[in-house]
Protein backbone atom coordinates (compact mmCIF):
# COMPACT_ATOMS: atom_id res chain seq x y z
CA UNK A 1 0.00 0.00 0.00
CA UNK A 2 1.31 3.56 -1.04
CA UNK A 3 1.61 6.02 1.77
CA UNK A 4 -1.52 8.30 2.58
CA UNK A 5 -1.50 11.70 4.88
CA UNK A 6 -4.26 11.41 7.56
CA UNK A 7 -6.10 14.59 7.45
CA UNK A 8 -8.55 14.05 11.03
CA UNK A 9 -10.12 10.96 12.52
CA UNK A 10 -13.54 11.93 14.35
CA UNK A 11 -16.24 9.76 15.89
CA UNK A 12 -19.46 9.75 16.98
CA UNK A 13 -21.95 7.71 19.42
CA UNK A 14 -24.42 5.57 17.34
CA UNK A 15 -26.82 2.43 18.46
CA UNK A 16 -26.36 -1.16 17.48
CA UNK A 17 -28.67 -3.66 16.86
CA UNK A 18 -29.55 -4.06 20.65
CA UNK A 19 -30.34 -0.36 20.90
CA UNK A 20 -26.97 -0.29 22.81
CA UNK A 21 -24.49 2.50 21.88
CA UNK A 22 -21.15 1.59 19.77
CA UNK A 23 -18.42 3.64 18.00
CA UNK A 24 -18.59 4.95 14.50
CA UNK A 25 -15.42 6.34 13.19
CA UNK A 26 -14.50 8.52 10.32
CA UNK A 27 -10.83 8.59 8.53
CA UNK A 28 -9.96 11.72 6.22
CA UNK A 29 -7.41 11.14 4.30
CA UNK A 30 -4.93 12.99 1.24
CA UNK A 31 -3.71 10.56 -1.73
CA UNK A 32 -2.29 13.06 -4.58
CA UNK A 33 -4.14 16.16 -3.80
CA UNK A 34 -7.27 14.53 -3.36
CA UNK A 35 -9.40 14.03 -0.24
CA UNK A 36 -11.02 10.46 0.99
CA UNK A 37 -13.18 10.03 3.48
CA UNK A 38 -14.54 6.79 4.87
CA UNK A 39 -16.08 5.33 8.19
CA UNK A 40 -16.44 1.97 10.02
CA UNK A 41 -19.00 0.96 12.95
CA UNK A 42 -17.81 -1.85 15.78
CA UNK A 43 -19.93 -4.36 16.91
CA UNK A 44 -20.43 -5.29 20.56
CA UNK A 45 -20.81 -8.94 22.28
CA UNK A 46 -23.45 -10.42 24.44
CA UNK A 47 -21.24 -13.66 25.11
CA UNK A 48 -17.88 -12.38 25.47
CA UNK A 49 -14.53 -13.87 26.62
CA UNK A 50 -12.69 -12.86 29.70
CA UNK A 51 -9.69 -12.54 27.69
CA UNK A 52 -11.35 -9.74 25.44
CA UNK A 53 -9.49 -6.33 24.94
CA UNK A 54 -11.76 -4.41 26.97
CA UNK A 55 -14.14 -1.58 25.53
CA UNK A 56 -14.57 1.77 26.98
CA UNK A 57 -18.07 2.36 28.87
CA UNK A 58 -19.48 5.92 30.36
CA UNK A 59 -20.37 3.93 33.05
CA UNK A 60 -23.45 6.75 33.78
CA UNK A 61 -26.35 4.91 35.33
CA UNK A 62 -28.69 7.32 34.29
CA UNK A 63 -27.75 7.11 30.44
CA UNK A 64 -28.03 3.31 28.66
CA UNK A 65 -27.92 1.98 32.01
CA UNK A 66 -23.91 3.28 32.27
CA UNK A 67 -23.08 1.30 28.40
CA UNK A 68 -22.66 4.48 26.67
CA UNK A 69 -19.65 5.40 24.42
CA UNK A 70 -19.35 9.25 24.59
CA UNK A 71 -15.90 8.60 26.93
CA UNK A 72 -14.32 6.43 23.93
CA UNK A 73 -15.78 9.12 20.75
CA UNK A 74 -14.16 11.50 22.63
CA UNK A 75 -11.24 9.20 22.41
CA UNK A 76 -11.07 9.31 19.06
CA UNK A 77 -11.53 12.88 18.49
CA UNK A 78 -9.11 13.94 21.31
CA UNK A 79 -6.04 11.75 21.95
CA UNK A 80 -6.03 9.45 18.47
CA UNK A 81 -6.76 12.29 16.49
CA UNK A 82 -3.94 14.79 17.86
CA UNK A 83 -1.09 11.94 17.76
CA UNK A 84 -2.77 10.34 13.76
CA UNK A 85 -3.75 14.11 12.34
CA UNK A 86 -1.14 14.98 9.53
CA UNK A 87 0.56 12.23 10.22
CA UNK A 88 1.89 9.87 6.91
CA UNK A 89 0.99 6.11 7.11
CA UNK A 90 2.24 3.86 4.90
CA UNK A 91 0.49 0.68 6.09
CA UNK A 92 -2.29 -0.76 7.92
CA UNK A 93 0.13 -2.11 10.62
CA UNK A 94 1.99 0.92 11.35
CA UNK A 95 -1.62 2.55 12.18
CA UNK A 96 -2.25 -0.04 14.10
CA UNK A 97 0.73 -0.66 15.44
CA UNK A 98 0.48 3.46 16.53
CA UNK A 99 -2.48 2.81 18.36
CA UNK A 100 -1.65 -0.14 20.41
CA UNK A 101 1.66 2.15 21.64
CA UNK A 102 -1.04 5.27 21.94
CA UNK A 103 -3.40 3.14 24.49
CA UNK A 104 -0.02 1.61 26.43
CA UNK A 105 -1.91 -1.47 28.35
CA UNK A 106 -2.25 -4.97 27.62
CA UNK A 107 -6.14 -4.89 27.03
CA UNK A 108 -6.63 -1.48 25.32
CA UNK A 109 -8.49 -0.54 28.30
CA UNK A 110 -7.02 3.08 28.36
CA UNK A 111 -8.50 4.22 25.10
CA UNK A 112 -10.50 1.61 24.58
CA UNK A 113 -11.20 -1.53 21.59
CA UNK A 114 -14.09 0.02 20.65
CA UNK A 115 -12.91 3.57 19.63
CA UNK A 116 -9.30 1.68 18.59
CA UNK A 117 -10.91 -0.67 15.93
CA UNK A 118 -13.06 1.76 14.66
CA UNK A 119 -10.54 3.84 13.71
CA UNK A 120 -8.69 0.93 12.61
CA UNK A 121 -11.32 -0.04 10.43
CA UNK A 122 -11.83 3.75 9.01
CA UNK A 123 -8.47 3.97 8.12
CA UNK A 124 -8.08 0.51 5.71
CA UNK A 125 -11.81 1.35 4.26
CA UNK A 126 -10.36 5.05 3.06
CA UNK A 127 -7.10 3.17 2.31
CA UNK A 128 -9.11 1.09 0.00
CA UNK A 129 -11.09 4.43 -1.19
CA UNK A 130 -8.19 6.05 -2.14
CA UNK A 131 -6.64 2.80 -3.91
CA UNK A 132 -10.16 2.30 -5.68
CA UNK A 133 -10.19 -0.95 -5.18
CA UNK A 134 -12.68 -3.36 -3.53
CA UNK A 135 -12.61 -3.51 0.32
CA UNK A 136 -12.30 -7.00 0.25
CA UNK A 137 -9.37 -6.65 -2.26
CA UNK A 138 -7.82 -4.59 0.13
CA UNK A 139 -8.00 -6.77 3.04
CA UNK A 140 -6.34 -9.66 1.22
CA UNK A 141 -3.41 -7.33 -0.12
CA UNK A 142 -2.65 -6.62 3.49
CA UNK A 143 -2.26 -10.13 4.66
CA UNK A 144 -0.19 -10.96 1.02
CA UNK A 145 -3.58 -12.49 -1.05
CA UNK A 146 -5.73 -12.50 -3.41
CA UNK A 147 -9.45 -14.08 -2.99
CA UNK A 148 -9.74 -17.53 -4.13
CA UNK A 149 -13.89 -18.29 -2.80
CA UNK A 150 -16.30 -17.02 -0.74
CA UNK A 151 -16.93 -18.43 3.13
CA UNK A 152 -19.63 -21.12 3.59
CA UNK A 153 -22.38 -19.61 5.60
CA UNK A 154 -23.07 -21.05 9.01
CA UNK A 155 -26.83 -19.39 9.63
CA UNK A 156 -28.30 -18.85 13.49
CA UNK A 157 -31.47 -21.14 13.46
CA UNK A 158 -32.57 -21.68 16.88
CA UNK A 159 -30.52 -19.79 20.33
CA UNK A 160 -30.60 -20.15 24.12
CA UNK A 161 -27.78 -18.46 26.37
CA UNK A 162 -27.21 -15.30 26.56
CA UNK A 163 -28.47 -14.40 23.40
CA UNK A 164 -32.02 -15.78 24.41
CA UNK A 165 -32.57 -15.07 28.72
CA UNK A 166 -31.13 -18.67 28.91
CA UNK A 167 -34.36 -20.78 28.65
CA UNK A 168 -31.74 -23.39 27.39
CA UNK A 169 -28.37 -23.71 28.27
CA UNK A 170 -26.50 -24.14 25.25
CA UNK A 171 -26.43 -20.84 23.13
CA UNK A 172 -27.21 -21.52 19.06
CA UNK A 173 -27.51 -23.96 16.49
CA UNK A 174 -26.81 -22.76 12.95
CA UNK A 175 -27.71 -24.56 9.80
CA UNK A 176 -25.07 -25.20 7.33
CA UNK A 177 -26.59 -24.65 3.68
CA UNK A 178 -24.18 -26.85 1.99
CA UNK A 179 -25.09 -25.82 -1.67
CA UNK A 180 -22.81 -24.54 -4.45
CA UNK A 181 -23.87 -20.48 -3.64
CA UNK A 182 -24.32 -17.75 -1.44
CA UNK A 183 -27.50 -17.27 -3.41
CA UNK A 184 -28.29 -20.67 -3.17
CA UNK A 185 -27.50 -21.12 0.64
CA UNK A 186 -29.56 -17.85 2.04
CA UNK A 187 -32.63 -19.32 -0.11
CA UNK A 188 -32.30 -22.68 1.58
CA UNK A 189 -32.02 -21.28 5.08
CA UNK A 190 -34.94 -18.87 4.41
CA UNK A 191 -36.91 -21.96 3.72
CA UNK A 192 -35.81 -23.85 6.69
CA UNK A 193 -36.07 -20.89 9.14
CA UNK A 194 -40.00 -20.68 8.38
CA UNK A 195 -40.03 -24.13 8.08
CA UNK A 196 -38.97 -24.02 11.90
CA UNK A 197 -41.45 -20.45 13.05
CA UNK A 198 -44.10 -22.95 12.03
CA UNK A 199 -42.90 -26.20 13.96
CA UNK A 200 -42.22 -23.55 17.10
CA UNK A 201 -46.29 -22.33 16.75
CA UNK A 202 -47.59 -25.83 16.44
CA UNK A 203 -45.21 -27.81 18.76
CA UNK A 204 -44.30 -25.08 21.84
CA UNK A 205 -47.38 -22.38 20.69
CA UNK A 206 -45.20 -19.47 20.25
CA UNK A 207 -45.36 -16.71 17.95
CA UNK A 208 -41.75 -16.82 15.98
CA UNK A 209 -39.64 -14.46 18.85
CA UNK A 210 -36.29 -13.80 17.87
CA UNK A 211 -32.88 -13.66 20.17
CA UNK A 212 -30.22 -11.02 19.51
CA UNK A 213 -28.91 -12.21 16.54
CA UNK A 214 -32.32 -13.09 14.82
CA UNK A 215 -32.82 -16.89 16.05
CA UNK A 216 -35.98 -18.73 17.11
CA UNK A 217 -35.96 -18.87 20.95
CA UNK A 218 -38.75 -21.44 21.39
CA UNK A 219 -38.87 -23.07 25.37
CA UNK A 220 -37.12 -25.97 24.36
CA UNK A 221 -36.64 -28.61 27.15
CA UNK A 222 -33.10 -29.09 26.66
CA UNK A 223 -30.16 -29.38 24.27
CA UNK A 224 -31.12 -32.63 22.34
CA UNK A 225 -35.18 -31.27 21.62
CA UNK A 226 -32.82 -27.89 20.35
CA UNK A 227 -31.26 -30.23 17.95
CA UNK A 228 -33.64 -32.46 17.04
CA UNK A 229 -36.15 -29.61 16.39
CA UNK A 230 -33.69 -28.58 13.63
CA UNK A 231 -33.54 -31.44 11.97
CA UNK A 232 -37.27 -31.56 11.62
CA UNK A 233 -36.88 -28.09 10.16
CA UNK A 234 -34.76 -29.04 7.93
CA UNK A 235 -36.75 -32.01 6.46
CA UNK A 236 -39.60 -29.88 6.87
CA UNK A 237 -38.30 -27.63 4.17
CA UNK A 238 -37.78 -30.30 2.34
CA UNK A 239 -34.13 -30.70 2.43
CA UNK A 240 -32.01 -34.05 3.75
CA UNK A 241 -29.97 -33.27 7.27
CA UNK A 242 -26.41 -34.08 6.50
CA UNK A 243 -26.83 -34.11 3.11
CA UNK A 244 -28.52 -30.82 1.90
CA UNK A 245 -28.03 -29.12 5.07
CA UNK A 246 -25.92 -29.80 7.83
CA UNK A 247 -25.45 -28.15 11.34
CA UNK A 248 -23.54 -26.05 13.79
CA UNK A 249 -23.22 -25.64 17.31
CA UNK A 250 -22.13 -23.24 19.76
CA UNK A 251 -22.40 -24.21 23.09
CA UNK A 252 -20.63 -21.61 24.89
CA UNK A 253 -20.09 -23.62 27.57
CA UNK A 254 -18.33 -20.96 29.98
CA UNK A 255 -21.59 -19.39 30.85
CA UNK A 256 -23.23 -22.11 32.37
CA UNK A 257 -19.27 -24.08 33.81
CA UNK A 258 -19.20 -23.82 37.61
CA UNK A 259 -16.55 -25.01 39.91
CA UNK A 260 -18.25 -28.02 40.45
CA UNK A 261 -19.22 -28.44 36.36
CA UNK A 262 -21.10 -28.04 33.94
CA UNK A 263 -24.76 -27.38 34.42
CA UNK A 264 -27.28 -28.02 31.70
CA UNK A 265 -30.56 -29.59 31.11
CA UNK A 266 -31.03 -29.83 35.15
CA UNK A 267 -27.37 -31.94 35.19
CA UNK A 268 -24.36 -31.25 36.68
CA UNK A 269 -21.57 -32.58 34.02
CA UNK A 270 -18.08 -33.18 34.76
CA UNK A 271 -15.81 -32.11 32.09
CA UNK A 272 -14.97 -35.77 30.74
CA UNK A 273 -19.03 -36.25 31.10
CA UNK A 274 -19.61 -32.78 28.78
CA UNK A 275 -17.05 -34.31 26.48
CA UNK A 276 -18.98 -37.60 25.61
CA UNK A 277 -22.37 -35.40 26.34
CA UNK A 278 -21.02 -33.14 22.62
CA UNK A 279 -19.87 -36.80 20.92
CA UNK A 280 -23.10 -38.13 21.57
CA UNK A 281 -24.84 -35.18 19.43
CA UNK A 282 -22.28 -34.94 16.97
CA UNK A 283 -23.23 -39.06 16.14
CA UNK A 284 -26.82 -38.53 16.43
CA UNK A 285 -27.31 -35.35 14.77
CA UNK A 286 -25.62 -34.15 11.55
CA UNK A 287 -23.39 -31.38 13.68
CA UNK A 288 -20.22 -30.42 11.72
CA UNK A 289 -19.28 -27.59 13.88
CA UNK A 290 -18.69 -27.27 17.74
CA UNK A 291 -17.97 -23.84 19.23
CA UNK A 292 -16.55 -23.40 22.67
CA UNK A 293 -17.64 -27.01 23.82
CA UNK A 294 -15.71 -26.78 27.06
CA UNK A 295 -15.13 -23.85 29.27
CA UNK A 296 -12.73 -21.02 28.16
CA UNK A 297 -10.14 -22.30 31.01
CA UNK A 298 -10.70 -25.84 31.16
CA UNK A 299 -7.62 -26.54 29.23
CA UNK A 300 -6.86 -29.87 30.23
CA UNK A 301 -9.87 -31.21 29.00
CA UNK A 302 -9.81 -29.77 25.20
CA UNK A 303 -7.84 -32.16 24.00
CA UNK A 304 -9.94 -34.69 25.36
CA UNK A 305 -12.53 -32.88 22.50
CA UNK A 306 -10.78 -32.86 19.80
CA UNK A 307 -9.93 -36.90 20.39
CA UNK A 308 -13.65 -37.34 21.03
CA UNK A 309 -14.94 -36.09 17.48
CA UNK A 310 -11.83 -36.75 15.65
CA UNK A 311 -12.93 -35.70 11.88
CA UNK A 312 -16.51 -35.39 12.52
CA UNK A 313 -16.84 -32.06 13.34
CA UNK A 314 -14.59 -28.93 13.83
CA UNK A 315 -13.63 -27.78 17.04
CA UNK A 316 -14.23 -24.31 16.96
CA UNK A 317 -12.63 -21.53 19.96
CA UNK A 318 -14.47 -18.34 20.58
CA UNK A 319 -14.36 -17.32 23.87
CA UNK A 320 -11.69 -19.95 24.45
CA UNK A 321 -9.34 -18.13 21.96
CA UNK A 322 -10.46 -14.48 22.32
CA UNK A 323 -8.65 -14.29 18.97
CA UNK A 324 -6.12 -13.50 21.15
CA UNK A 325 -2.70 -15.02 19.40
CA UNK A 326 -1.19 -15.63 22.45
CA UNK A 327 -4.15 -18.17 23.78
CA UNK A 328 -3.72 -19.63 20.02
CA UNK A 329 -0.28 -20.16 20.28
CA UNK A 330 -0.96 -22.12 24.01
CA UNK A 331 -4.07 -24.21 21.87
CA UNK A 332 -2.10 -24.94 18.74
CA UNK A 333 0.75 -26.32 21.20
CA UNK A 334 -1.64 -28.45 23.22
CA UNK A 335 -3.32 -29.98 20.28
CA UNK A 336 -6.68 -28.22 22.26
CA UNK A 337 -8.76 -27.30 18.41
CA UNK A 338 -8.74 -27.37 14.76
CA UNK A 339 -10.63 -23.85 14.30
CA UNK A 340 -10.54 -20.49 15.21
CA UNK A 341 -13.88 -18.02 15.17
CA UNK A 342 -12.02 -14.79 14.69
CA UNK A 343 -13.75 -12.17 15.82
CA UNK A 344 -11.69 -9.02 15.23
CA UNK A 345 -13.18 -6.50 18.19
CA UNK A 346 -12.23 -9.95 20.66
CA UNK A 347 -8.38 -8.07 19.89
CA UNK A 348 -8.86 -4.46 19.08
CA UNK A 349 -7.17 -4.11 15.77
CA UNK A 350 -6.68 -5.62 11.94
CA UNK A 351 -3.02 -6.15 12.45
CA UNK A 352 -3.29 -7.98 15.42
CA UNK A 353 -6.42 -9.90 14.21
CA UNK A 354 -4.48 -10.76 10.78
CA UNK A 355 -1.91 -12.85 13.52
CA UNK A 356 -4.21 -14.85 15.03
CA UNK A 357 -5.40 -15.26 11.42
CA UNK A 358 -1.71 -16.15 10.49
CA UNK A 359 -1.10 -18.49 13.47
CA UNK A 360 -4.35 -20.79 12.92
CA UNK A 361 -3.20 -20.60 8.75
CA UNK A 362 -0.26 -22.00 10.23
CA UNK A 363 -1.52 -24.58 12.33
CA UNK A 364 -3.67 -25.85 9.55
CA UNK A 365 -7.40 -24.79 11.48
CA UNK A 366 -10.48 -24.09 9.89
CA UNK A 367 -11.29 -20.30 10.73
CA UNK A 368 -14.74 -18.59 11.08
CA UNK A 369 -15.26 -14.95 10.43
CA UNK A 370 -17.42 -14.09 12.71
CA UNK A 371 -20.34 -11.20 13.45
CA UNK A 372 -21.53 -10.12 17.32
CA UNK A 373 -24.80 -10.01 18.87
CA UNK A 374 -24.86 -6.09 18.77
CA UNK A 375 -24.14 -5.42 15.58
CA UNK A 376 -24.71 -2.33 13.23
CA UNK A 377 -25.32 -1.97 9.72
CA UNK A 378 -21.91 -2.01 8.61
CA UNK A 379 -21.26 -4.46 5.85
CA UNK A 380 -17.01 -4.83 6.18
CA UNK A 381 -17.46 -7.99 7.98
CA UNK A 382 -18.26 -9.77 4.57
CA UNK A 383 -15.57 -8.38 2.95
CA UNK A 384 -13.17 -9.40 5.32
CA UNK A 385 -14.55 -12.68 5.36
CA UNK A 386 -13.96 -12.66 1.62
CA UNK A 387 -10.14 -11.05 1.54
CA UNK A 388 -8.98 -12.78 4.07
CA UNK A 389 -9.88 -16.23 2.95
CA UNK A 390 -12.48 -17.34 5.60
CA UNK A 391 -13.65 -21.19 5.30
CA UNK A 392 -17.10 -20.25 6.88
CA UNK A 393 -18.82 -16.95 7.99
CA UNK A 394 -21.42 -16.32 10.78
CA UNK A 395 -23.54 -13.40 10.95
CA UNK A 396 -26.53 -14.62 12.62
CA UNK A 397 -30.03 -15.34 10.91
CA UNK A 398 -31.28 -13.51 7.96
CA UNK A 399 -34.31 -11.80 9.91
CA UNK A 400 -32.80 -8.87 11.23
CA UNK A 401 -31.24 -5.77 8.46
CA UNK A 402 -27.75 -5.59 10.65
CA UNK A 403 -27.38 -9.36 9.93
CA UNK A 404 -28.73 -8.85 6.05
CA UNK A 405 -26.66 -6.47 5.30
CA UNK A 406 -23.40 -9.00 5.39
CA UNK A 407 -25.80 -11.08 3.53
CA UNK A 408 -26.84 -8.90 1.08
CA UNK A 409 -22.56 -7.80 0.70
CA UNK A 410 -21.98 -10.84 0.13
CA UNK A 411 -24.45 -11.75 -3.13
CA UNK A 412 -22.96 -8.76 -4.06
CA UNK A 413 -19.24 -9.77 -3.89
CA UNK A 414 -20.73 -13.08 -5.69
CA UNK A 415 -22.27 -11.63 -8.33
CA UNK A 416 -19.35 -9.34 -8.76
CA UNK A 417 -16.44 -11.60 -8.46
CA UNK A 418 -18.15 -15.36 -9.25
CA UNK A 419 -15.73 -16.67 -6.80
CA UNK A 420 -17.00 -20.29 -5.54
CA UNK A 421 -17.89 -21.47 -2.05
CA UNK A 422 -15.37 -23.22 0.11
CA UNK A 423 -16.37 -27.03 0.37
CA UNK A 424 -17.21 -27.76 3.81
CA UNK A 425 -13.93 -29.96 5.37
CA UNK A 426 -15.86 -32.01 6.94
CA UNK A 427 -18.22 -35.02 5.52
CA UNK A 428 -20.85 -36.32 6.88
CA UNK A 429 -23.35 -38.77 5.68
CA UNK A 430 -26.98 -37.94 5.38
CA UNK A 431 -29.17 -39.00 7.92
């Protein structure tokens, strides 16, 4: 990337998709006499990590019940933009790299990962402005490629957890269009998410309510009715489970792992017990995906996972990985997964998400670009997805116009580019 001048950053205070308040960030900048401006909106997360760089909160009672963000815009247009205005960049990295050095802890709590990866984010979309090139280009030249396909969709069916008052433990399942298309895939889920409104009205009588990132949030008895419920869906629709459409789970089991296990569906599970609980859904039900299937610091027992589903399924980190490269690093070396959901606000900035990104390359895992439950209407999540090479992408359902408009970037990336859909790595045989 040729060098640009940075002209001003500036934020302000907007709402996500919980009618919480995030950062949006705009980045001015002068490429040959000409002026570019761009901005970028961060997402927020329900189910977060303890190993998250830490946002930046008002902490005022009497204003969005202390979540508001006017201490980190002011952030942005104080501190960042004094030490980044008129300032040459040559690269995303030394930004990035400016910012990390600007905030001087280990967790970004100073400035704080909100206001940092928005202006992260503003800067490489005006980069790519003043380049004229495709964002998703863009991303891919920073990390050395060019796209090859597009990410398989993993789509939020059915949730529990946090995203859903935790009527059921676990926290989604996802179907898994496996078809040839983007087009293709959001057409199939559409069909198998009404498929499933209707089996929630006749078998629980509920109207179709939705969780934070769009999913049916029936009163399901437990885990196994969860998954079994999807299946149904699936053949209700008139598609065959593990053939036509497969399915993912994220369990996120630190929010219900206490210090004598792990409770669910009125049990209390020791860790070798949750272990052959996951292996006994993974043979029953077409489940090519596990996220965070043990607690984020139940360490010893991860391995025990991976051995338990062997190739059946991935074994996908979220909160256990925090896209944090040094947790990778400590996973990759104790043979703990074989898939990273890289969230990039989990670390605070592009560089340092491209390195967990780098490390799991390296390793040879599966990685999963991945949305939050407070989202915005941003779309650069699907073109990262797309430049940096993602096997699968999760946004959440396609109910809700924060989660469509990934969706809708991404049929338009398609259309554009007629780049095919990574083959899922993982086969199972139908049901």
């Amino acid at each position: 990337m040729s060098g640009f001048t940075v002209r001003a950053f500036r934020a302000m205070e907007i709402l996500d998709s919980r009618g919480r308040p995030t950062v949006k960030a705009t980045c001015d900048l002068d490429a040959d006499g000409h002026t570019f401006s761009a901005s970028a909106s961060v997402p927020a997360g329900a189910s977060t990590g303890s190993a998250e760089a830490n946002e930046v909160r008002d902490g005022d009672p009497a204003r969005y019940a202390g979540l508001g963000c006017r201490k980190a815009v002011a952030n942005v247009n104080g501190q960042i933009n004094a030490a980044l205005a008129g300032r040459r960049l040559d690269s995303q990295s030394q930004l990035d790299d400016l910012l990390v050095n600007l905030d001087g802890t280990a967790n970004k709590s100073r400035l704080g990962a909100n206001s940092i990866l928005a202006v992260s984010l503003a800067f490489s979309r005006a980069s790519a402005s003043a380049r004229g090139v495709p964002l998703y280009r863009h991303f891919g030249e920073q990390i050395g490629r060019a796209p090859t396909h597009l990410p398989r969709l993993t789509i939020n069916l059915f949730s529990g957890g946090k995203h859903a008052g935790g009527q059921v433990a676990i926290q989604d399942v996802l179907v898994v269009p496996l078809g040839p298309t983007i087009d293709h895939g959001l057409s199939a889920a559409y069909s198998v998410y009404q498929a499933a409104a209707g089996l929630a009205l006749e078998k629980y009588k509920t109207r179709p309510l939705k969780a934070d990132e769009g999913g049916l949030a029936p009163p399901f008895t437990g885990a196994a009715a969860m998954l079994g419920d999807a299946v149904c869906a699936i053949a209700a629709a008139g598609f065959e489970p593990g053939g036509d459409m497969a399915l993912a789970v994220d369990v996120a089991s630190s929010h219900f792992h206490r210090a004598d296990g792990y409770h669910i569906d009125g049990e209390i599970l020791t860790s070798d017990a949750m272990v052959w609980r996951i292996a006994e859904w993974v043979a029953e039900y077409p489940v090519v995906s596990v996220e965070d299937g043990l607690a984020e610091n139940d360490w010893a027992n991860w391995p025990k996972l991976g051995a338990a589903l062997g190739s059946r399924a991935l074994v996908l980190g979220d909160d256990f990985l925090c896209t944090n490269p040094a947790r990778i690093r400590r996973a990759i070396g104790g043979k703990c997964a074989t898939a990273l959901l890289l969230k990039v606000n989990q670390i605070g900035t592009l560089t340092e998400a491209a390195e967990a990104l780098r490390l799991a390359r390296e390793a040879g895992w599966q990685v999963t670009v991945s949305a939050r439950s407070g989202e915005t209407e941003d779309d650069w999540l699907a073109d990262l997805a797309v430049g940096w090479g993602a096997d699968q992408i999760k946004v959440g359902s396609i109910t809700q116009s924060e989660r469509l408009a990934k969706y809708n970037r991404l049929l338009a990336i398609e259309a554009e580019t007629k780049l095919p859909v990574r083959e899922w790595p993982v086969t199972r045989a139908p049901l």
